[in-house]
N, C-alpha and C. Protein backbone atom coordinates (compact mmCIF):
# COMPACT_ATOMS: atom_id res chain seq x y z
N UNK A 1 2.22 -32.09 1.77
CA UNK A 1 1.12 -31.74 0.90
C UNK A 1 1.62 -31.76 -0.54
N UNK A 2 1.11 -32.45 -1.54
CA UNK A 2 1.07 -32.56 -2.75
C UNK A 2 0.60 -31.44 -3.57
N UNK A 3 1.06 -31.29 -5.03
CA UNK A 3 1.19 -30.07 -5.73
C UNK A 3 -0.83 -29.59 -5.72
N UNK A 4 -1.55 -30.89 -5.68
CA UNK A 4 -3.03 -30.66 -5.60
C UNK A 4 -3.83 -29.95 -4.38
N UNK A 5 -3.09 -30.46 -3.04
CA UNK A 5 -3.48 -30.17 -2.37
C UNK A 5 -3.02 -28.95 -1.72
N UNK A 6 -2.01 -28.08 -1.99
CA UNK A 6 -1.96 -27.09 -1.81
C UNK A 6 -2.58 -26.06 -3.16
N UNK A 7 -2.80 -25.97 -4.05
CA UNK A 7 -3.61 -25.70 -4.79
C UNK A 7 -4.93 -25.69 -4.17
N UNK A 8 -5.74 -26.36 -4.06
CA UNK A 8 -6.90 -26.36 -2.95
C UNK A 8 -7.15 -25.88 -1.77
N UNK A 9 -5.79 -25.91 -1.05
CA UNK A 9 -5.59 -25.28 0.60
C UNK A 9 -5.80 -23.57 0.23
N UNK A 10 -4.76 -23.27 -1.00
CA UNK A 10 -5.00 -21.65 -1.36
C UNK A 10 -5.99 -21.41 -2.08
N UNK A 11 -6.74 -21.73 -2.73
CA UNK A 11 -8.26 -21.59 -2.94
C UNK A 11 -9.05 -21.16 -2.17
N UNK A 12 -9.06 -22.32 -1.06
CA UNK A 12 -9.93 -22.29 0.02
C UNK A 12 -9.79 -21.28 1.33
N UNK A 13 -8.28 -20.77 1.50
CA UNK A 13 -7.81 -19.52 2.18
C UNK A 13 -8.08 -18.54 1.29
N UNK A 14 -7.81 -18.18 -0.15
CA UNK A 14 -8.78 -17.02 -0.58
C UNK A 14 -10.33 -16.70 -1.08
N UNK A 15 -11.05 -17.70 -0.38
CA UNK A 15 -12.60 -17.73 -0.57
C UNK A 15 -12.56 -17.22 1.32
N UNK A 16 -12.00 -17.44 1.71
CA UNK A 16 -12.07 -17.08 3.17
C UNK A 16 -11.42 -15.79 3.49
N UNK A 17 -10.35 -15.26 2.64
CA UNK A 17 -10.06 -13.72 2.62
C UNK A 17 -10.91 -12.94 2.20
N UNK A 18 -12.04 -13.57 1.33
CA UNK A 18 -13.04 -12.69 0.51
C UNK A 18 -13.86 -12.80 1.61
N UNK A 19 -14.63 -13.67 2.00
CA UNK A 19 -15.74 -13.89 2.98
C UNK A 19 -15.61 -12.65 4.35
N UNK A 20 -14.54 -11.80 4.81
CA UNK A 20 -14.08 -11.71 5.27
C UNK A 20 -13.36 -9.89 4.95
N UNK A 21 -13.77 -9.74 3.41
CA UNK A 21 -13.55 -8.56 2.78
C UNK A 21 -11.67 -8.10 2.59
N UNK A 22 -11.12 -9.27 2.94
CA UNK A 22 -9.52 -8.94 2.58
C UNK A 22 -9.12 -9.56 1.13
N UNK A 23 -9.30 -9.61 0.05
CA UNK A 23 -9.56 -9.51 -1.11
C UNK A 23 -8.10 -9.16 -1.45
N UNK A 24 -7.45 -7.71 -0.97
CA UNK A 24 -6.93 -7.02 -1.48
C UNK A 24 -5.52 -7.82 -1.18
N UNK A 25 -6.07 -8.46 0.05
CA UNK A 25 -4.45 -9.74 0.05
C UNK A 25 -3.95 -10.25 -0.83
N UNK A 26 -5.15 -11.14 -1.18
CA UNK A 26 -4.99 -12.16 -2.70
C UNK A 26 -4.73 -11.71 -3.41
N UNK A 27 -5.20 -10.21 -3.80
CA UNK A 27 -4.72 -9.40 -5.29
C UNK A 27 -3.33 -9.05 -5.14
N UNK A 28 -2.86 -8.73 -3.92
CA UNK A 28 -1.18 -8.85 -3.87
C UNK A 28 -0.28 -9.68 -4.00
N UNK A 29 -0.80 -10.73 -3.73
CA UNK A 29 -0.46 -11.97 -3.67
C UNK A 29 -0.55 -12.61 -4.94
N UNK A 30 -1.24 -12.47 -6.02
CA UNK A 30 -1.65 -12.74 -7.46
C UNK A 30 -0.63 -12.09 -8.32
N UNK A 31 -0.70 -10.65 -8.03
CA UNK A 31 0.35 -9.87 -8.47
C UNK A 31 1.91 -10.47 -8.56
N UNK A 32 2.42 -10.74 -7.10
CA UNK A 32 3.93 -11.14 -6.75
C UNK A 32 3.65 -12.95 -7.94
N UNK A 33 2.86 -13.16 -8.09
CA UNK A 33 2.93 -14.62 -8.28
C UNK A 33 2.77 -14.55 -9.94
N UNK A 34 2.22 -13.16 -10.28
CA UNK A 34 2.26 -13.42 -12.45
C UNK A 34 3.51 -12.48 -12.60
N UNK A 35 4.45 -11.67 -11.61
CA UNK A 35 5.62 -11.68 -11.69
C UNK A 35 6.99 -12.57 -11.83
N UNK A 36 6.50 -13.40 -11.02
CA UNK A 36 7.47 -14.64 -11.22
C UNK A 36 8.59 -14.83 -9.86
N UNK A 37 8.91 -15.22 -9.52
CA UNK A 37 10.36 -15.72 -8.73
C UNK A 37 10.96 -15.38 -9.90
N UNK A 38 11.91 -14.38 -9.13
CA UNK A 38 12.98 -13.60 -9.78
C UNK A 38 14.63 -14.86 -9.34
N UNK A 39 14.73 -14.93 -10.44
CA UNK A 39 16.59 -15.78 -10.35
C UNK A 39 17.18 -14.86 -10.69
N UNK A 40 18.38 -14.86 -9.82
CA UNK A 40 19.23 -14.07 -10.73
C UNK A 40 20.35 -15.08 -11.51
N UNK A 41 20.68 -14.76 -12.49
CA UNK A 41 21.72 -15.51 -12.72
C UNK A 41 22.87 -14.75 -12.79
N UNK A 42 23.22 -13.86 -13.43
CA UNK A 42 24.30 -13.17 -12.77
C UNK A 42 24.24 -11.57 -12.65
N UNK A 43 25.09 -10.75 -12.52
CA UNK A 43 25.13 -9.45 -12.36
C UNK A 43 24.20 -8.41 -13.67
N UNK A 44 24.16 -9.29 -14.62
CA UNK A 44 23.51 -8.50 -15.85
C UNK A 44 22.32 -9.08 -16.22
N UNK A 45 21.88 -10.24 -16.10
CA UNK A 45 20.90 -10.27 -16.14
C UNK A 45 19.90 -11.40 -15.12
N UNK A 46 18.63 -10.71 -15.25
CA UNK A 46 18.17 -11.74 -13.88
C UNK A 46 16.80 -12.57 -15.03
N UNK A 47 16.29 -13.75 -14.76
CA UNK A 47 15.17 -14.39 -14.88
C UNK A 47 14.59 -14.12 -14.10
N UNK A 48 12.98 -14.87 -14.96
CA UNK A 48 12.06 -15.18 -14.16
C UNK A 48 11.42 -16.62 -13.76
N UNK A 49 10.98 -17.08 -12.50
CA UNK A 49 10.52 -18.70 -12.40
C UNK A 49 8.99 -18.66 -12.28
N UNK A 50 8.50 -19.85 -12.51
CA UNK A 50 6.99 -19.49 -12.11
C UNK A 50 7.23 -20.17 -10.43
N UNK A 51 6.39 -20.09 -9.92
CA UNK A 51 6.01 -20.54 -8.47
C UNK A 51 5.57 -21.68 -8.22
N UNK A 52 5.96 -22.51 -8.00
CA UNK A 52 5.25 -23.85 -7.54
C UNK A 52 3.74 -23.53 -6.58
N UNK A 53 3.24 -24.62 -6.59
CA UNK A 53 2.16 -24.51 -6.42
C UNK A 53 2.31 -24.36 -4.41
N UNK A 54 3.61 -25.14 -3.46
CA UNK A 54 3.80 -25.04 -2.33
C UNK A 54 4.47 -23.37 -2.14
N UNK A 55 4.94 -22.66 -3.31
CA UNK A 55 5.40 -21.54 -3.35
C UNK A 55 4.27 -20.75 -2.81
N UNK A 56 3.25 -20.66 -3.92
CA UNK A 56 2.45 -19.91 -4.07
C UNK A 56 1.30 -19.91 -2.31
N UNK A 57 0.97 -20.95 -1.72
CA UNK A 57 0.42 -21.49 -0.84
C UNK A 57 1.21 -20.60 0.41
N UNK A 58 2.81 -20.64 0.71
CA UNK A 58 3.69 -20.13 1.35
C UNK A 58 3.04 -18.57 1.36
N UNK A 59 3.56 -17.99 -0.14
CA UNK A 59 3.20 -16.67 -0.20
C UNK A 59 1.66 -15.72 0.25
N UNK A 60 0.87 -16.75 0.09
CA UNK A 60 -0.25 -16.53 0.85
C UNK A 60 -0.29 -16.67 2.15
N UNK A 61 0.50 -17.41 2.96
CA UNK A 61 0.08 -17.93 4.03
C UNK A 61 0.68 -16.22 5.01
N UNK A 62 2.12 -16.44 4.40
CA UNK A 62 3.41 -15.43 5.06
C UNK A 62 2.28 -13.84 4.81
N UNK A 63 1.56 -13.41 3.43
CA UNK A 63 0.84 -12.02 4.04
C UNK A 63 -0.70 -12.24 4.15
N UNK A 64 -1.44 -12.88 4.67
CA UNK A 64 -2.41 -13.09 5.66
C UNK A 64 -1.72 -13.04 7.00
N UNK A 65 -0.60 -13.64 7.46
CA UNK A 65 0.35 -13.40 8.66
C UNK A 65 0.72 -11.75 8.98
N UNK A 66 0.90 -11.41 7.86
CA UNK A 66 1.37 -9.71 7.97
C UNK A 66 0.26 -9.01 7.88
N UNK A 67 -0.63 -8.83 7.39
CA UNK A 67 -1.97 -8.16 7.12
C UNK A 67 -2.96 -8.16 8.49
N UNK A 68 -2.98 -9.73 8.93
CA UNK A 68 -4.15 -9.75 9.81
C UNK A 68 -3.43 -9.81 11.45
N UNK A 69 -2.19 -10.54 11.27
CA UNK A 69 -1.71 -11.06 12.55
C UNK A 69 -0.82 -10.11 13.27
N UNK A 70 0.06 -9.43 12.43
CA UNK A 70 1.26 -8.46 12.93
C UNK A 70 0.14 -7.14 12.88
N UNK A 71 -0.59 -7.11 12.03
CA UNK A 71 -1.09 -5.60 12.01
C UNK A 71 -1.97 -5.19 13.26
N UNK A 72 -2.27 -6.77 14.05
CA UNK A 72 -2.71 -6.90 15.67
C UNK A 72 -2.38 -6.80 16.30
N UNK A 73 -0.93 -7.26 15.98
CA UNK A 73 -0.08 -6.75 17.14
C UNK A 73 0.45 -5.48 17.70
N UNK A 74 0.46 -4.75 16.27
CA UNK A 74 0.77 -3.34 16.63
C UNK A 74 0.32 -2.65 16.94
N UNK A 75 -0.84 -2.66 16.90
CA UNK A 75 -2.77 -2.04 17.19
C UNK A 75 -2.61 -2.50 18.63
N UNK A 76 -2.23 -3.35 19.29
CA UNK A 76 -2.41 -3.70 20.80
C UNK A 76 -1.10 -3.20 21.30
N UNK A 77 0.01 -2.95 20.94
CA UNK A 77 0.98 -2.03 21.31
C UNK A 77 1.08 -0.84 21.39
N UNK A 78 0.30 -0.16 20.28
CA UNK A 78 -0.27 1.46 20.07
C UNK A 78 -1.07 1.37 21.42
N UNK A 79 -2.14 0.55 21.21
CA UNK A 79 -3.37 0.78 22.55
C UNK A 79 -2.40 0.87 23.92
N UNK A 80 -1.63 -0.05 23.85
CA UNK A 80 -0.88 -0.31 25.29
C UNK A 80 -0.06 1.50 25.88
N UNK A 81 0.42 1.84 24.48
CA UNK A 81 1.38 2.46 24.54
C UNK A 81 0.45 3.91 25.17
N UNK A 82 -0.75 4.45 24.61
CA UNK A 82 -1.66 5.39 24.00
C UNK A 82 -2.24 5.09 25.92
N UNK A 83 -2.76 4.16 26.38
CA UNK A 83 -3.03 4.10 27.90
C UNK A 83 -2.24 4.42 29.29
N UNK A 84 -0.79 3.84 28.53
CA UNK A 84 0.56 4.44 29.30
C UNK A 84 0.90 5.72 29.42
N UNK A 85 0.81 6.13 28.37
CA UNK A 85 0.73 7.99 28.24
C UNK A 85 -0.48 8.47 28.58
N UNK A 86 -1.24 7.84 29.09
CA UNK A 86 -2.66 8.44 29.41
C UNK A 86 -3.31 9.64 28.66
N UNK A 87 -2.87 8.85 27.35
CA UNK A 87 -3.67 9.58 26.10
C UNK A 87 -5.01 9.02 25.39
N UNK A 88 -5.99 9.43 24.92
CA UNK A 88 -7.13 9.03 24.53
C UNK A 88 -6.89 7.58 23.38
N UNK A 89 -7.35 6.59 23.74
CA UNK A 89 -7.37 5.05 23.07
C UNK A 89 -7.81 5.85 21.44
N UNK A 90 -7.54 7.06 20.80
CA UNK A 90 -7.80 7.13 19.05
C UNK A 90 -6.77 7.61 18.51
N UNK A 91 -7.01 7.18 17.37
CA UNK A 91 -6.27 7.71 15.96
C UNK A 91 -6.75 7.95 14.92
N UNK A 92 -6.65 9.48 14.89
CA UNK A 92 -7.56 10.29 13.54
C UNK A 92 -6.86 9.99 12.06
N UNK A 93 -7.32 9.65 11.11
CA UNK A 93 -6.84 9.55 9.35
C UNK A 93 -7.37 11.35 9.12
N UNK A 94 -6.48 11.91 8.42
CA UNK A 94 -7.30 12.66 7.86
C UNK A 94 -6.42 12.88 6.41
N UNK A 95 -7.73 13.14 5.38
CA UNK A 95 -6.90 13.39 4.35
C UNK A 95 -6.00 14.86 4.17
N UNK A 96 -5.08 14.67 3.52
CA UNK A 96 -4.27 16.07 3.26
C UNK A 96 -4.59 17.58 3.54
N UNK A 97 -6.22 17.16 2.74
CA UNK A 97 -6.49 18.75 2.52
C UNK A 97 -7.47 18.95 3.46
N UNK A 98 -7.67 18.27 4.50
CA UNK A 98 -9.30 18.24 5.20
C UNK A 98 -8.74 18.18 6.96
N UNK A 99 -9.63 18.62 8.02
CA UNK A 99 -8.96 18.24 9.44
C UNK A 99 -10.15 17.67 9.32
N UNK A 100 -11.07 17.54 8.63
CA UNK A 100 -12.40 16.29 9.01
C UNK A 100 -11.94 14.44 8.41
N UNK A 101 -12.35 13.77 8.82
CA UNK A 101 -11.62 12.25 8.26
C UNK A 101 -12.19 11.23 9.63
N UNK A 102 -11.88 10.13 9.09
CA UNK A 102 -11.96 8.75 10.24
C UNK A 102 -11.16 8.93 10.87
N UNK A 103 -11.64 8.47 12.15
CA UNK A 103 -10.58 8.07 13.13
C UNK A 103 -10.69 6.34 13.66
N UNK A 104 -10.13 5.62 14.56
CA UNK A 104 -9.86 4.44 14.61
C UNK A 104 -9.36 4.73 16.44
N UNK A 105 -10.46 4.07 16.82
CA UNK A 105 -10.56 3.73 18.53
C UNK A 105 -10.07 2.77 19.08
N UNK A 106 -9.05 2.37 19.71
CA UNK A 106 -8.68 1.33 20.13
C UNK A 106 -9.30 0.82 21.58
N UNK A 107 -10.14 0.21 21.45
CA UNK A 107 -10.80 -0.53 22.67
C UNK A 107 -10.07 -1.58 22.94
N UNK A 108 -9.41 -1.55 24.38
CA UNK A 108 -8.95 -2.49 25.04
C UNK A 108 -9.41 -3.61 25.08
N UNK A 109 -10.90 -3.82 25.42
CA UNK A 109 -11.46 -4.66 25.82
C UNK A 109 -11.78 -5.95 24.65
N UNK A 110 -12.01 -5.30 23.67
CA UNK A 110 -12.25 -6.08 21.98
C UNK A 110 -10.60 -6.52 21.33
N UNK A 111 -9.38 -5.47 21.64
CA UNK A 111 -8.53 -5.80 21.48
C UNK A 111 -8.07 -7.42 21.90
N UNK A 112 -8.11 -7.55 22.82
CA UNK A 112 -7.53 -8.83 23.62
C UNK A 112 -8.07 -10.28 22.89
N UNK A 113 -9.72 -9.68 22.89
CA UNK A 113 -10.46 -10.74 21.88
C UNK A 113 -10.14 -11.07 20.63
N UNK A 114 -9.85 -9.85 20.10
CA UNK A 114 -9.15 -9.72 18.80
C UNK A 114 -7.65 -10.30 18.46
N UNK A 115 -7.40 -10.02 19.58
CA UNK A 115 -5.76 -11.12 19.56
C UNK A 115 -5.64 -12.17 19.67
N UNK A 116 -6.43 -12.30 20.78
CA UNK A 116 -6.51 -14.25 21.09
C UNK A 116 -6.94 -14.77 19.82
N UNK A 117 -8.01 -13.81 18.76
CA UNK A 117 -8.37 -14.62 17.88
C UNK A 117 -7.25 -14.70 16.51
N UNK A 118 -6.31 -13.78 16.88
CA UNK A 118 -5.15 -13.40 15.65
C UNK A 118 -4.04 -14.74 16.23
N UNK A 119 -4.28 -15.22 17.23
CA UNK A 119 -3.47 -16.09 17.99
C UNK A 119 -3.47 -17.14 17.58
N UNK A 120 -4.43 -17.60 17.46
CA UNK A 120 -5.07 -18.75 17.26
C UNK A 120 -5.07 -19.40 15.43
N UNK A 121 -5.24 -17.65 14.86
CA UNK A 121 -4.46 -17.54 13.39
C UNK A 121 -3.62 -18.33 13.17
N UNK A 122 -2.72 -17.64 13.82
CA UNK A 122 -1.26 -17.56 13.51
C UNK A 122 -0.93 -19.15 13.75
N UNK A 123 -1.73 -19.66 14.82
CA UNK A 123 -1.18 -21.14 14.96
C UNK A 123 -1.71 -22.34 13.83
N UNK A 124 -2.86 -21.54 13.41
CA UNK A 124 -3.25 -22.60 12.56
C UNK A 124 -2.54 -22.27 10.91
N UNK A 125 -2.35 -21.11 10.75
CA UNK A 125 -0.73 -20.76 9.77
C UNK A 125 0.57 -20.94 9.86
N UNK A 126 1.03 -21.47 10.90
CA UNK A 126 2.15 -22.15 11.61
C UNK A 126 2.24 -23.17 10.96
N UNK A 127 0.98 -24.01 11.51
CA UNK A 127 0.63 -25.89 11.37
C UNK A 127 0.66 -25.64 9.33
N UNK A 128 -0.12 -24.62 8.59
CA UNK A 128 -0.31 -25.61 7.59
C UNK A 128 1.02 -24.79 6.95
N UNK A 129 2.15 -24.20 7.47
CA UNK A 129 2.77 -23.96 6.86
C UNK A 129 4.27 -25.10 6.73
N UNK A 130 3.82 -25.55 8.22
CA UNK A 130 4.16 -26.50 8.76
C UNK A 130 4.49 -27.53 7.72
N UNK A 131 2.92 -27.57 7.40
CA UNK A 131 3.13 -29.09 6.47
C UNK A 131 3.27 -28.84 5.12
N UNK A 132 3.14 -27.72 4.56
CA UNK A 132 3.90 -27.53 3.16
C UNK A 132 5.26 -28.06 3.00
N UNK A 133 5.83 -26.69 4.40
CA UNK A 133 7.37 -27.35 4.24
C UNK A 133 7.96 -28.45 4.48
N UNK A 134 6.97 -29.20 5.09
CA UNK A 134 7.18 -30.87 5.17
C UNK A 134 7.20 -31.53 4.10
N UNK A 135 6.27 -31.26 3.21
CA UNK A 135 6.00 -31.86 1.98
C UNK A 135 6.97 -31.53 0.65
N UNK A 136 7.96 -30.43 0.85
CA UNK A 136 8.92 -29.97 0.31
C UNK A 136 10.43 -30.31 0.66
N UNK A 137 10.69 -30.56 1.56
CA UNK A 137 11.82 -31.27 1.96
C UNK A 137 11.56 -32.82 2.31
């Protein structure tokens, strides 16, 4: 993939993080990227690089992977774990000062769906990560 077309590929993955209400990816991801690739050059002082455009594409790809895909996995390991102990499939948030707050139900049954579909993610973030780094070496 050429410097254009990954430019376009991450466009088009953060019109689809928005569609989707994960927003807050891209803004992390925006962040690490008007920071710069840090060089170091030596012990006293470090630079900064800008990101190539296959950089930047990478860095998106790697936390949509962490956000949507690993954070599935652990949610279906909790569930697994939470059924094994034959403890109730929830997990209460509560804030500091309050025992009232959300809680978060882990349904088995939506889980699985939910994975296969984090699965299926992950493979199609595999493939185009695939071909960045093709296009880079």
């Amino acid at each position: 993939m050429n410097e254009e077309d990954c430019f376009i590929a991450y466009r088009q993955l953060e019109e689809i993080l928005h569609e989707f209400n994960l927003e807050w990816v891209t803004e992390q991801v925006a962040q690490s990227i008007h920071e710069g690739k840090n060089i170091e050059e030596n012990q006293e002082r470090n630079r900064t690089e800008e990101y190539s455009a296959q950089e930047k594409l990478l860095l998106l790809i790697n936390a949509v992977e962490q956000a949507v895909v690993n954070t599935l996995e652990i949610e279906t390991e909790m569930s697994r774990f939470l059924s094994a102990q034959e403890l109730r499939p929830e997990v209460r948030f509560y804030p500091s000062d309050e025992r009232r707050g959300d809680f978060f139900v882990f349904a088995p049954r939506l889980l699985e769906e939910r994975l296969s579909s984090a699965r299926e993610l992950r493979d199609y973030l595999n493939n185009l990560r695939f071909e960045v780094n093709r296009s880079v070496n």
